[in-house]
PDB file of N, CA and C in Angstrom:
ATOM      1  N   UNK A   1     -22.944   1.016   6.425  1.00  0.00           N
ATOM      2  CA  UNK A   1     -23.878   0.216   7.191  1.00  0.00           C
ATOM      3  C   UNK A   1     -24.617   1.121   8.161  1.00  0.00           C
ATOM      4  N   UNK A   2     -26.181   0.991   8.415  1.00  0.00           N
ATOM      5  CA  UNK A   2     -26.725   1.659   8.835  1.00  0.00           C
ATOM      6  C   UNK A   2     -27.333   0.702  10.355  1.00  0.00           C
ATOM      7  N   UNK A   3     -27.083   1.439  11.805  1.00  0.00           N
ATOM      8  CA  UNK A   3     -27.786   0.672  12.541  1.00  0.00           C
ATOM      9  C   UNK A   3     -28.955   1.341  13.361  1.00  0.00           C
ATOM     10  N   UNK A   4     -29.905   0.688  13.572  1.00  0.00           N
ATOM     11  CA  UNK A   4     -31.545   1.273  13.806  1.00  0.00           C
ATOM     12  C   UNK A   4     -30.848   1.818  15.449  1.00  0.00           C
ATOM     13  N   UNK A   5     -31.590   2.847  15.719  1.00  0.00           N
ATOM     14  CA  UNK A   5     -31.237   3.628  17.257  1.00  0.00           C
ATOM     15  C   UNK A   5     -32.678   3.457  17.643  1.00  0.00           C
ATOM     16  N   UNK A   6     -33.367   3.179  19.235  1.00  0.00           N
ATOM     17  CA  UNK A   6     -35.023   3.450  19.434  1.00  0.00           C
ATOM     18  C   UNK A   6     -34.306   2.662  20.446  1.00  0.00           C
ATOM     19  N   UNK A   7     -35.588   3.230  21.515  1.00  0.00           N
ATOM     20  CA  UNK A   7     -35.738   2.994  22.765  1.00  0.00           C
ATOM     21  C   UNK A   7     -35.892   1.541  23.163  1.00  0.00           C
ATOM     22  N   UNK A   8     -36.814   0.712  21.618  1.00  0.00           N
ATOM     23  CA  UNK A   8     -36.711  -0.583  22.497  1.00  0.00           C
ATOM     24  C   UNK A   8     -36.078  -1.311  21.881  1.00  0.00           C
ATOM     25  N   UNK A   9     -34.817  -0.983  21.292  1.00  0.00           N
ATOM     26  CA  UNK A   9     -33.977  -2.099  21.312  1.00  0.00           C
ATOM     27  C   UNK A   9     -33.290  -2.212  21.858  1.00  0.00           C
ATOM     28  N   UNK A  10     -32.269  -3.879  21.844  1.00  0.00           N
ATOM     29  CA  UNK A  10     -31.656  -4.227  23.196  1.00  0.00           C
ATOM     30  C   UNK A  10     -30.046  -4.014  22.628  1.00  0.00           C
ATOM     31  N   UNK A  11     -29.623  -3.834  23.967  1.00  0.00           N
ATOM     32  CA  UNK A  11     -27.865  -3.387  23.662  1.00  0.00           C
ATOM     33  C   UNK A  11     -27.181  -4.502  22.994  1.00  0.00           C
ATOM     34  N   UNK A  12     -27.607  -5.723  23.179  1.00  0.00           N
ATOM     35  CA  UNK A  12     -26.879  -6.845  22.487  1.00  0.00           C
ATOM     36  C   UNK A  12     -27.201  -6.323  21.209  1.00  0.00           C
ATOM     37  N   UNK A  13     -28.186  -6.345  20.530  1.00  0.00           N
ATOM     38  CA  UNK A  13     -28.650  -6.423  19.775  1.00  0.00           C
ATOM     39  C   UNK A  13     -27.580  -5.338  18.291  1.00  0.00           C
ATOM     40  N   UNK A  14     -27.915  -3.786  19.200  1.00  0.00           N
ATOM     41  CA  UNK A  14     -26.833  -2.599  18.136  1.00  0.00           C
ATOM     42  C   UNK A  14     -24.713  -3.762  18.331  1.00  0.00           C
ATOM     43  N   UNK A  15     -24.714  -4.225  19.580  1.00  0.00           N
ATOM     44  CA  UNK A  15     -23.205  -4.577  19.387  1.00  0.00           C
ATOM     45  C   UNK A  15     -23.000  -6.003  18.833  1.00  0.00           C
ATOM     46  N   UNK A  16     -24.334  -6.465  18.837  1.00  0.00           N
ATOM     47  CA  UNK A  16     -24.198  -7.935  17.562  1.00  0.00           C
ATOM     48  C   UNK A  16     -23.567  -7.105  15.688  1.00  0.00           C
ATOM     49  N   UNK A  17     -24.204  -6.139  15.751  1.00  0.00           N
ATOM     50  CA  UNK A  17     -24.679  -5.761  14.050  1.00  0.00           C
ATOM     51  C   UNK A  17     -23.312  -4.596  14.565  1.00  0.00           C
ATOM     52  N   UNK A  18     -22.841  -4.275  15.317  1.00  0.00           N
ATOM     53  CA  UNK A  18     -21.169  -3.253  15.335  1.00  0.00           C
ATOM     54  C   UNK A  18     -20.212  -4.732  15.200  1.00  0.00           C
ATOM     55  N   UNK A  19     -20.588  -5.618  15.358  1.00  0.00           N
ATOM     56  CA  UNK A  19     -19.444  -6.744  15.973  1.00  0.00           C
ATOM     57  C   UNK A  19     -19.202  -7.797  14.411  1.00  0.00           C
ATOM     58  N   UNK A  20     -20.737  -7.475  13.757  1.00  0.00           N
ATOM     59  CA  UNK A  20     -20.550  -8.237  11.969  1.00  0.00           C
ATOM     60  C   UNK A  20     -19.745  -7.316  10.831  1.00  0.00           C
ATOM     61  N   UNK A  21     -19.861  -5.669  11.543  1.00  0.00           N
ATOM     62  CA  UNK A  21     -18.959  -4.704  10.657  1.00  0.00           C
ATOM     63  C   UNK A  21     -17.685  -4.706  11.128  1.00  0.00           C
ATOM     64  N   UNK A  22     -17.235  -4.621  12.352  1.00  0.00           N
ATOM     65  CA  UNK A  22     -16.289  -4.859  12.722  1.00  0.00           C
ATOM     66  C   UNK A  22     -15.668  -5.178  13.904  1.00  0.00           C
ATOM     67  N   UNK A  23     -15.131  -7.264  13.490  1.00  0.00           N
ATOM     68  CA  UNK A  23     -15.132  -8.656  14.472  1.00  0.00           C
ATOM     69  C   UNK A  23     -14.178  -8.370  15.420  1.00  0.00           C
ATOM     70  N   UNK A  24     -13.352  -7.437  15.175  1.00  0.00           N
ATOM     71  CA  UNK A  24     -12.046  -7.277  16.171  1.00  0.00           C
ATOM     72  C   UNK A  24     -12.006  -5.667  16.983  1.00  0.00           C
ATOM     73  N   UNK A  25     -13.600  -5.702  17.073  1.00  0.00           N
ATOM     74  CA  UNK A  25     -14.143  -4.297  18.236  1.00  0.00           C
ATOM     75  C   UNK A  25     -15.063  -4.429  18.746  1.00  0.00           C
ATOM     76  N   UNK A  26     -15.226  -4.011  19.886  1.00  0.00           N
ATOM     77  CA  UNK A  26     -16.602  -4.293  20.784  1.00  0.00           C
ATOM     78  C   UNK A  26     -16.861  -3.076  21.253  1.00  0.00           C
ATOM     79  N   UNK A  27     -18.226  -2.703  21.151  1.00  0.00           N
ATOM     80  CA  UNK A  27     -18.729  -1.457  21.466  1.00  0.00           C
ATOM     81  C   UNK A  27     -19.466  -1.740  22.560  1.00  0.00           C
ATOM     82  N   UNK A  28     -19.490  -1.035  23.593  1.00  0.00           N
ATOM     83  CA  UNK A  28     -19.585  -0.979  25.091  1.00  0.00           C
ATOM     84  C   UNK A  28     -20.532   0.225  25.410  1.00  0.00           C
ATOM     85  N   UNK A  29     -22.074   0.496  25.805  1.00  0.00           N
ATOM     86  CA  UNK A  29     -22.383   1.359  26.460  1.00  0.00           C
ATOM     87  C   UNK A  29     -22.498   1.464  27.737  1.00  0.00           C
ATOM     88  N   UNK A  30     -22.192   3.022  27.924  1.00  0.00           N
ATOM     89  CA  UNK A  30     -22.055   3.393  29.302  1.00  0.00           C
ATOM     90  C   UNK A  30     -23.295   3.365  30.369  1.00  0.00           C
ATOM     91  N   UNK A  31     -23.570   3.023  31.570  1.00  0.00           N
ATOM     92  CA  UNK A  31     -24.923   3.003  32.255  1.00  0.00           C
ATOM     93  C   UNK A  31     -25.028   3.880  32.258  1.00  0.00           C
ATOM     94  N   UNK A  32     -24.765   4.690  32.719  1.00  0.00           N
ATOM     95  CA  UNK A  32     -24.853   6.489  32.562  1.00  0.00           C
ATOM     96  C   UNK A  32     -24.020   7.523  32.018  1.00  0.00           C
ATOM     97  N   UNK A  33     -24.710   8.514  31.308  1.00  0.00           N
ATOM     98  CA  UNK A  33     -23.677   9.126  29.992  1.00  0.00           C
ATOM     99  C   UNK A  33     -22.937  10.136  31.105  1.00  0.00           C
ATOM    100  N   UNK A  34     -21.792  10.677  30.062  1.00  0.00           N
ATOM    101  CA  UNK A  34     -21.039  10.914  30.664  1.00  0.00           C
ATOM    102  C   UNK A  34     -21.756  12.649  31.070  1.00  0.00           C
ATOM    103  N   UNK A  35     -21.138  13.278  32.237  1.00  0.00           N
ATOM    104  CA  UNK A  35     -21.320  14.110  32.719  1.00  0.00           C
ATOM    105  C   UNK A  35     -20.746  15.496  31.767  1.00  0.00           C
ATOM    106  N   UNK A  36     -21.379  16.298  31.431  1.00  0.00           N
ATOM    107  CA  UNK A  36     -20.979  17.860  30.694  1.00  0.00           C
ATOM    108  C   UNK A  36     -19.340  17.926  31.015  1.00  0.00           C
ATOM    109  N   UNK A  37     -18.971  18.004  32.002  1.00  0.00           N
ATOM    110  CA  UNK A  37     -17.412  18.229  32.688  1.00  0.00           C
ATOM    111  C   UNK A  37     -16.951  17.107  33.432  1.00  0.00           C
ATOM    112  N   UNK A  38     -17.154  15.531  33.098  1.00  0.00           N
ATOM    113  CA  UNK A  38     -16.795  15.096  34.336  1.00  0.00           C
ATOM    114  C   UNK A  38     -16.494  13.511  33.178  1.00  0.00           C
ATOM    115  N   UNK A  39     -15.980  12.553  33.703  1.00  0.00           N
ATOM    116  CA  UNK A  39     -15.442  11.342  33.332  1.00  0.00           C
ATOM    117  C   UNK A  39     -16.718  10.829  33.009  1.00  0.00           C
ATOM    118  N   UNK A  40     -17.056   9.470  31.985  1.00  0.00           N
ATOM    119  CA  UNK A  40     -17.896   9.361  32.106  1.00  0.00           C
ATOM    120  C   UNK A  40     -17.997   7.751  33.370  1.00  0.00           C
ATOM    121  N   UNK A  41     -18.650   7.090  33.744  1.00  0.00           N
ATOM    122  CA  UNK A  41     -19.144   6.276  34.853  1.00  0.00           C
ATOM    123  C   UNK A  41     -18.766   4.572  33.989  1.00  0.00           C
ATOM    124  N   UNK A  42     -17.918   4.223  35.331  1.00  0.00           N
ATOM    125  CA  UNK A  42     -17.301   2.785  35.122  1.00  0.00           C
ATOM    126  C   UNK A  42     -18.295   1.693  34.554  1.00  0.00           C
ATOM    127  N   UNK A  43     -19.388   1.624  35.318  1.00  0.00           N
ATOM    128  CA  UNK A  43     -20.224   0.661  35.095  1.00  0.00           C
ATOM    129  C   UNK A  43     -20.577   0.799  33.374  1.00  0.00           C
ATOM    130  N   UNK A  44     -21.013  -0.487  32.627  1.00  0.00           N
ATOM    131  CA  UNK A  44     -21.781  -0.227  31.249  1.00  0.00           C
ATOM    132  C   UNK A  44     -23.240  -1.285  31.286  1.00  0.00           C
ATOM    133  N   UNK A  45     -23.804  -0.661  30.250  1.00  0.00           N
ATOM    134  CA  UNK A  45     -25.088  -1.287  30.395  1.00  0.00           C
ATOM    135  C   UNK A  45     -25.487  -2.990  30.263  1.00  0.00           C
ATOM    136  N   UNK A  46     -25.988  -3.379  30.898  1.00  0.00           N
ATOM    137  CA  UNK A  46     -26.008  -5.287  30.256  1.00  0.00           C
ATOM    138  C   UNK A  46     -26.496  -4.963  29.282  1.00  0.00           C
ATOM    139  N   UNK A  47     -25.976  -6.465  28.432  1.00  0.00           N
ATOM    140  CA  UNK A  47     -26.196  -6.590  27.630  1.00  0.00           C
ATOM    141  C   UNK A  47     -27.939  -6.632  27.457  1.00  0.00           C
ATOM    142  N   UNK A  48     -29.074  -7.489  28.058  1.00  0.00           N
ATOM    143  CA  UNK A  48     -30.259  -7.284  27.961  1.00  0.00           C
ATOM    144  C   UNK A  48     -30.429  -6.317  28.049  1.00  0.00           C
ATOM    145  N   UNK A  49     -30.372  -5.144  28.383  1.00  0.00           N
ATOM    146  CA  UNK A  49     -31.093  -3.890  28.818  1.00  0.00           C
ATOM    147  C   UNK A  49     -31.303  -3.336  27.568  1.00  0.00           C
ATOM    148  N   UNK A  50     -32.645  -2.353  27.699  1.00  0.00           N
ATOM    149  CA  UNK A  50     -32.817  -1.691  26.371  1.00  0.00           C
ATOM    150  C   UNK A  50     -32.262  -0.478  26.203  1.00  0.00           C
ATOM    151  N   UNK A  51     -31.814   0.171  25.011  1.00  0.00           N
ATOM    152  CA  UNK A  51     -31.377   1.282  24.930  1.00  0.00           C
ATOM    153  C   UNK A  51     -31.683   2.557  25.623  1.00  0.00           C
ATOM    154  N   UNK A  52     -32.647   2.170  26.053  1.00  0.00           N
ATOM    155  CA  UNK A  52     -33.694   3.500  26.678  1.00  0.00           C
ATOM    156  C   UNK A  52     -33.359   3.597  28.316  1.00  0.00           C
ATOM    157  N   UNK A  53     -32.617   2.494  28.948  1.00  0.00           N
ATOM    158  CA  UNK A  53     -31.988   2.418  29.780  1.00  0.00           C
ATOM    159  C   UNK A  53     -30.889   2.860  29.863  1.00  0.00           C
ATOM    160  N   UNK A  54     -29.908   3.312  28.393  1.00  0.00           N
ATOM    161  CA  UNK A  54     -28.539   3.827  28.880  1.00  0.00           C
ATOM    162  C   UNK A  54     -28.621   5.383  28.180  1.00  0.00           C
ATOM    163  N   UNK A  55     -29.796   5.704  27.708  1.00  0.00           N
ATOM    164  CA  UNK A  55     -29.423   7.410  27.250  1.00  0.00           C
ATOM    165  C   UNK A  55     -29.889   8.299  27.721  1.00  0.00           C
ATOM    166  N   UNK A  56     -29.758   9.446  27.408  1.00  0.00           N
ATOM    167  CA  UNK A  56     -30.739  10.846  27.375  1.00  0.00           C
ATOM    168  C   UNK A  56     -31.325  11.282  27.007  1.00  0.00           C
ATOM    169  N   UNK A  57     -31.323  11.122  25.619  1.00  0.00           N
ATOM    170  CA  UNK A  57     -31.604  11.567  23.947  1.00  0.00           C
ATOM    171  C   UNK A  57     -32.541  10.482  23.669  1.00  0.00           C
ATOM    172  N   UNK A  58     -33.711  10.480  23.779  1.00  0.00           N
ATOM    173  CA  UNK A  58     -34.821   9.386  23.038  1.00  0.00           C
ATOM    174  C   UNK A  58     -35.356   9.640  21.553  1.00  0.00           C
ATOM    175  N   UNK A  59     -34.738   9.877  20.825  1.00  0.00           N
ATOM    176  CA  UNK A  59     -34.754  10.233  19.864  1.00  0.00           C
ATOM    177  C   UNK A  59     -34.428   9.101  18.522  1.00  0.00           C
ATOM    178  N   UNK A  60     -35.321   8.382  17.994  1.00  0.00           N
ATOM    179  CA  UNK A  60     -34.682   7.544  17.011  1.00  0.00           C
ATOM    180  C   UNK A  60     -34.440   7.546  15.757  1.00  0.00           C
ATOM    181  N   UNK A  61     -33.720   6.893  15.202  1.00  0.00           N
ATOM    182  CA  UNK A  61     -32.971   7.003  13.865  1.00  0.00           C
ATOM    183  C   UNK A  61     -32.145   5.761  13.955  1.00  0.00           C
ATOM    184  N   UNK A  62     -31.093   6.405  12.852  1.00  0.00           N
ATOM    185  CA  UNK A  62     -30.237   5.290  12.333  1.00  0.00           C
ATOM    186  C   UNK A  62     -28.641   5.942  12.658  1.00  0.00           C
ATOM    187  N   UNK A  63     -27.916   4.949  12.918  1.00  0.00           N
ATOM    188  CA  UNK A  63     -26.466   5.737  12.902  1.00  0.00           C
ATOM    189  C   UNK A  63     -25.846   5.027  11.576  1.00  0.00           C
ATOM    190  N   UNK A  64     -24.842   5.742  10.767  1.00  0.00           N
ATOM    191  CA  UNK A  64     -24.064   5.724   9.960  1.00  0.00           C
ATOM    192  C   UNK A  64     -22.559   4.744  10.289  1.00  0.00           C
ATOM    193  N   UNK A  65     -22.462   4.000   9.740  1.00  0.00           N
ATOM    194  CA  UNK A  65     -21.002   3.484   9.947  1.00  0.00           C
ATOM    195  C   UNK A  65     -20.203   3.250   8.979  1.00  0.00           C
ATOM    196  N   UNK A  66     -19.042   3.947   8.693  1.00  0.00           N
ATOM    197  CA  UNK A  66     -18.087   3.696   7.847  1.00  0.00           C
ATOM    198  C   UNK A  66     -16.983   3.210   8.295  1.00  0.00           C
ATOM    199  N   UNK A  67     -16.292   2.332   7.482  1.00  0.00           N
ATOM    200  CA  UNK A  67     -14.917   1.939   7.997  1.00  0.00           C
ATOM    201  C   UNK A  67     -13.962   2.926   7.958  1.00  0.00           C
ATOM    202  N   UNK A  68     -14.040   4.592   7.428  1.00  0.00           N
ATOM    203  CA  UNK A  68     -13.132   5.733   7.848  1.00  0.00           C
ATOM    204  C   UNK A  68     -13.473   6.685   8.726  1.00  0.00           C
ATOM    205  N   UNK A  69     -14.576   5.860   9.223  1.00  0.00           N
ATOM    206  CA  UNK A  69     -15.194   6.771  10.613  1.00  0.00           C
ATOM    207  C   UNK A  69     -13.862   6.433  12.135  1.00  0.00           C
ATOM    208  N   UNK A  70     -13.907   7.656  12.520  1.00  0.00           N
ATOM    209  CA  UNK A  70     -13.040   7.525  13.411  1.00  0.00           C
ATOM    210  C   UNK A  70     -13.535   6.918  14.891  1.00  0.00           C
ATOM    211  N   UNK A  71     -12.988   6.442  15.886  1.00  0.00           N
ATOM    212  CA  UNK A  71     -13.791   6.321  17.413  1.00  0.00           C
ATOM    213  C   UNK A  71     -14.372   7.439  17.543  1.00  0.00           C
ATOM    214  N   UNK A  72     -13.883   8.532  17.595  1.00  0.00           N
ATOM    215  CA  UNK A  72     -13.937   9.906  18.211  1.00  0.00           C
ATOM    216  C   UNK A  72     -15.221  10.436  17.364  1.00  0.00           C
ATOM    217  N   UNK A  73     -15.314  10.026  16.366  1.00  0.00           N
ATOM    218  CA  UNK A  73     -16.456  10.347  15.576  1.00  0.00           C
ATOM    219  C   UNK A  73     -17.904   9.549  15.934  1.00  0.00           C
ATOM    220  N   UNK A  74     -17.507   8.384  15.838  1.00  0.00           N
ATOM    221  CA  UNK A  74     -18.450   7.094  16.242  1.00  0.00           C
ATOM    222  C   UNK A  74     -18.860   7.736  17.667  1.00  0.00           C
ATOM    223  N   UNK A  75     -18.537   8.279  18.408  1.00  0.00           N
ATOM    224  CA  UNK A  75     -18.459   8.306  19.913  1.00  0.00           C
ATOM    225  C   UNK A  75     -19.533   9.255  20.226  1.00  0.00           C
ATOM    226  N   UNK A  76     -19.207  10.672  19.172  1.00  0.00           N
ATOM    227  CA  UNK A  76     -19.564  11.971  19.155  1.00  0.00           C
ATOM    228  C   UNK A  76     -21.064  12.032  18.799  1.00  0.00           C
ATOM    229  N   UNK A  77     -20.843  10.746  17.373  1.00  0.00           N
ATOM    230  CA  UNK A  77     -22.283  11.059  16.859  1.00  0.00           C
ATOM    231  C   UNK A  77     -23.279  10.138  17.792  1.00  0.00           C
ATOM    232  N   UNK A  78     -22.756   9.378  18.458  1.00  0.00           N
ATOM    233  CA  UNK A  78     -23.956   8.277  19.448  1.00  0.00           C
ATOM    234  C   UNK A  78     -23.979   9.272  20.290  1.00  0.00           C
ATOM    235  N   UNK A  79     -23.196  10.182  21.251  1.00  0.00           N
ATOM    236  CA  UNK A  79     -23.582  11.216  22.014  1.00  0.00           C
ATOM    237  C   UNK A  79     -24.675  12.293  21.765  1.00  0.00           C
ATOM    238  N   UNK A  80     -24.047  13.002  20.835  1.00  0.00           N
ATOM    239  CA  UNK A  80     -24.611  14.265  20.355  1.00  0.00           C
ATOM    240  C   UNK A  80     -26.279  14.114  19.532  1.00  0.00           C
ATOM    241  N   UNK A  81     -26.472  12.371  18.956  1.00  0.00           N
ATOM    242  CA  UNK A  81     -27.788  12.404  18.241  1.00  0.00           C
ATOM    243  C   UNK A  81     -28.925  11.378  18.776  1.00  0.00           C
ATOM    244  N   UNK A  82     -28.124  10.659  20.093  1.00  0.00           N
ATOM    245  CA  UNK A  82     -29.196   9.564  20.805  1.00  0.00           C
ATOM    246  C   UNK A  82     -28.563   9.851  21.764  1.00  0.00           C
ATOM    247  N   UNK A  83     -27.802  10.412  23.251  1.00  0.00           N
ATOM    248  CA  UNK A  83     -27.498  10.336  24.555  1.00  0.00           C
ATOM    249  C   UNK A  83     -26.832   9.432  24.506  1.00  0.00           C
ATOM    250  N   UNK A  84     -26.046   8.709  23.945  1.00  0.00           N
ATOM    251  CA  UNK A  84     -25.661   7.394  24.346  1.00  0.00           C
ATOM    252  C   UNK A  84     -24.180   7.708  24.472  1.00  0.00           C
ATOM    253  N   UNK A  85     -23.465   7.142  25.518  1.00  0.00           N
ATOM    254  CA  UNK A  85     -22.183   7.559  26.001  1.00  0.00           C
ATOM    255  C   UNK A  85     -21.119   5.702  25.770  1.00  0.00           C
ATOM    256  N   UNK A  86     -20.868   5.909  24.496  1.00  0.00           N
ATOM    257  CA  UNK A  86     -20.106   4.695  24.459  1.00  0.00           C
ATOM    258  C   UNK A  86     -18.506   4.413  24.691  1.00  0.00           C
ATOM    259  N   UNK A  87     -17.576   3.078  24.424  1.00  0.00           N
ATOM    260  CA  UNK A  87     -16.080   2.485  24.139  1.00  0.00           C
ATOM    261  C   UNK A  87     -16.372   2.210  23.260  1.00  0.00           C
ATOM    262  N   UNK A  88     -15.146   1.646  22.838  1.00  0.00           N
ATOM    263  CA  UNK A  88     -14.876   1.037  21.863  1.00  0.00           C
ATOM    264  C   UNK A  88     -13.595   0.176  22.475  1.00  0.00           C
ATOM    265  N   UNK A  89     -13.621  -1.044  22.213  1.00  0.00           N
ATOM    266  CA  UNK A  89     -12.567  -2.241  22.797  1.00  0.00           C
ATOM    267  C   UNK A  89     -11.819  -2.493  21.668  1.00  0.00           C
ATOM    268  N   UNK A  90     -10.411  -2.545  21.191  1.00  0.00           N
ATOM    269  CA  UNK A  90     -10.208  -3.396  20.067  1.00  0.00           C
ATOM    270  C   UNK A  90      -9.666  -4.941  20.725  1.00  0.00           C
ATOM    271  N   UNK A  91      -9.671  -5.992  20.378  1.00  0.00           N
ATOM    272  CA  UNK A  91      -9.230  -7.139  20.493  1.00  0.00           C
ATOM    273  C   UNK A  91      -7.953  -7.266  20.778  1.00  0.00           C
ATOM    274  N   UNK A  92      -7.103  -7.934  21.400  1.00  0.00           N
ATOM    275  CA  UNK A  92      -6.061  -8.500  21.419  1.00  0.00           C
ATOM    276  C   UNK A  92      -5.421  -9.466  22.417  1.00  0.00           C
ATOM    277  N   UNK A  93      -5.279 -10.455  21.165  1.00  0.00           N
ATOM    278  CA  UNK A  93      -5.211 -12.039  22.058  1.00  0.00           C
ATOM    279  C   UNK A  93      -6.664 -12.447  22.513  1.00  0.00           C
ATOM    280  N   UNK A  94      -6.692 -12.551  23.760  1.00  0.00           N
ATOM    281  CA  UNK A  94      -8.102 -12.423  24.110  1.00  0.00           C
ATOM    282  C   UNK A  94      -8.376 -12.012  25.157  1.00  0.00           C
ATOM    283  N   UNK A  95      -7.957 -10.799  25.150  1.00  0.00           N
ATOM    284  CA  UNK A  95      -7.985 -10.136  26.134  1.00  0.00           C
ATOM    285  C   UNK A  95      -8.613  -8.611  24.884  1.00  0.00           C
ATOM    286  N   UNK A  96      -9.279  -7.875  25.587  1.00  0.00           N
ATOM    287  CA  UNK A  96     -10.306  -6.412  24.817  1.00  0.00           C
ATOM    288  C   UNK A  96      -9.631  -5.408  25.443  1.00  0.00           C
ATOM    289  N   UNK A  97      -9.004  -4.385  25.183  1.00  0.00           N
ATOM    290  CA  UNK A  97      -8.532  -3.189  25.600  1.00  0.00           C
ATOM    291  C   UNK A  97      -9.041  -2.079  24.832  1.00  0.00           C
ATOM    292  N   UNK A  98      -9.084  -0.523  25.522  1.00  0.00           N
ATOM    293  CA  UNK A  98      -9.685   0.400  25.329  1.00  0.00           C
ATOM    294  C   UNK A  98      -8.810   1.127  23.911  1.00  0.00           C
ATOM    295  N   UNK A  99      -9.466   1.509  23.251  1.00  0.00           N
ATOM    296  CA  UNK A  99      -9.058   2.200  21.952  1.00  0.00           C
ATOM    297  C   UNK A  99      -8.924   3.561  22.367  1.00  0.00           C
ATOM    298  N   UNK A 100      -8.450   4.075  23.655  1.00  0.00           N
ATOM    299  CA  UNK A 100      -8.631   5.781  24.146  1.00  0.00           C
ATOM    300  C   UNK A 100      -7.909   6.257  23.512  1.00  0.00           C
ATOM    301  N   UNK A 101      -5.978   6.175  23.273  1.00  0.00           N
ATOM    302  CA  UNK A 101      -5.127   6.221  22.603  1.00  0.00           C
ATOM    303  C   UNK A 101      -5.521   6.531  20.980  1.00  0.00           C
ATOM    304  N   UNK A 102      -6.140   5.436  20.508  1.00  0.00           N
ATOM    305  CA  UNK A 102      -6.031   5.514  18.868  1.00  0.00           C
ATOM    306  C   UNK A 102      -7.541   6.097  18.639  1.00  0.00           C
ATOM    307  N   UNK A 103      -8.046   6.830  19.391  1.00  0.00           N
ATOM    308  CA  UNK A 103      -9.494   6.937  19.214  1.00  0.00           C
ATOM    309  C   UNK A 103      -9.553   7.868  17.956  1.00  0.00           C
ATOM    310  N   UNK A 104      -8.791   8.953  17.416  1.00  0.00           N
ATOM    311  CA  UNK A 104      -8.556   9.246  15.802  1.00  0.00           C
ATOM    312  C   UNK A 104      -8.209   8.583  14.407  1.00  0.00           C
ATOM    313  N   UNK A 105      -8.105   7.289  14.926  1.00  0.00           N
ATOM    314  CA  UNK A 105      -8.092   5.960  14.122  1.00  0.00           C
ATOM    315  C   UNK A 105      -8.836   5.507  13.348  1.00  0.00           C
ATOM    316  N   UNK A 106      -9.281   5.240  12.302  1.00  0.00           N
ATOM    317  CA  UNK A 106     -10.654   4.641  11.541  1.00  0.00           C
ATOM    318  C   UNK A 106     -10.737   3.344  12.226  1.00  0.00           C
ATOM    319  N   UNK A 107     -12.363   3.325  12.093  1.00  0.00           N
ATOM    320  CA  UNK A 107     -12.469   1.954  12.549  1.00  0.00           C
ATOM    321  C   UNK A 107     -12.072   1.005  11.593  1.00  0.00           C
ATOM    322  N   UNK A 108     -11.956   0.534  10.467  1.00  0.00           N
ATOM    323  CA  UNK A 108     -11.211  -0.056   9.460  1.00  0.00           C
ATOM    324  C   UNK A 108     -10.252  -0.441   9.976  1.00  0.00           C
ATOM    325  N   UNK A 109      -8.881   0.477  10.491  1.00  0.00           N
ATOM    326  CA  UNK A 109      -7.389   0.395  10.889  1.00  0.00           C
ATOM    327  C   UNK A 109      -7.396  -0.160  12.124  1.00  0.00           C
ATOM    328  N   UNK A 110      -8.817  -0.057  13.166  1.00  0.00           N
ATOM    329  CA  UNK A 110      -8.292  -0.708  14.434  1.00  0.00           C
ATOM    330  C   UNK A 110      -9.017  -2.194  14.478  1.00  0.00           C
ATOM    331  N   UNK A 111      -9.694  -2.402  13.324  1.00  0.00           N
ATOM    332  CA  UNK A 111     -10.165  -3.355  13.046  1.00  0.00           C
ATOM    333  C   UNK A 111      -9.219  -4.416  12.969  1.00  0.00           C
ATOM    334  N   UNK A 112      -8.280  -4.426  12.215  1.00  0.00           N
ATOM    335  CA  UNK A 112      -7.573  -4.879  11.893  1.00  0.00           C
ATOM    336  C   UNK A 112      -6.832  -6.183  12.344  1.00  0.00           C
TER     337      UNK A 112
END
């Protein structure tokens, strides 16, 4: 599954079409990417806001998603090819917790 990257689309919008590939993860961008050496920043972007509000990298394309793509991969390539500094939540109960732990995990397996 391929999802469109560009400045004017809205953040709901890429975590509607992450949330139909996979229902039991929520992808979260960061308001501001993370720092070269440093944590990246608590706050994440609303949901209205456009992409062009949470990156560095204005650069558009498409990102790749496979269900043996790892977090750490998913994470790397939204960094390294649009600025975008994301989470990943997996579900449980109903309550969303951070996938930091299993982030070498396919998304497939934390899907789950």
């Amino acid at each position: 599954m391929k999802i469109a990257i560009n400045d004017h689309r809205k953040v709901f919008a890429v975590q509607e079409e992450f949330n139909a590939i996979f229902p039991n993860l929520k992808l979260e961008f960061h308001a501001k990417p993370h720092q070269s050496k440093g944590a990246a920043d608590d706050e994440y972007c609303k949901q209205s806001a456009h992409l062009s509000d949470c990156r560095t990298v204005h650069q558009s394309g498409e990102i790749t998603l496979t269900s043996q793509m790892t977090v750490s991969n998913l994470k790397q390539n939204f960094s390294d090819i649009y600025g975008l500094s994301v989470e990943v939540f997996k579900k449980s109960g109903t309550s969303w917790i951070p996938t930091g732990d299993s982030a070498g995990l396919p998304l497939e397996e934390l899907n789950k």
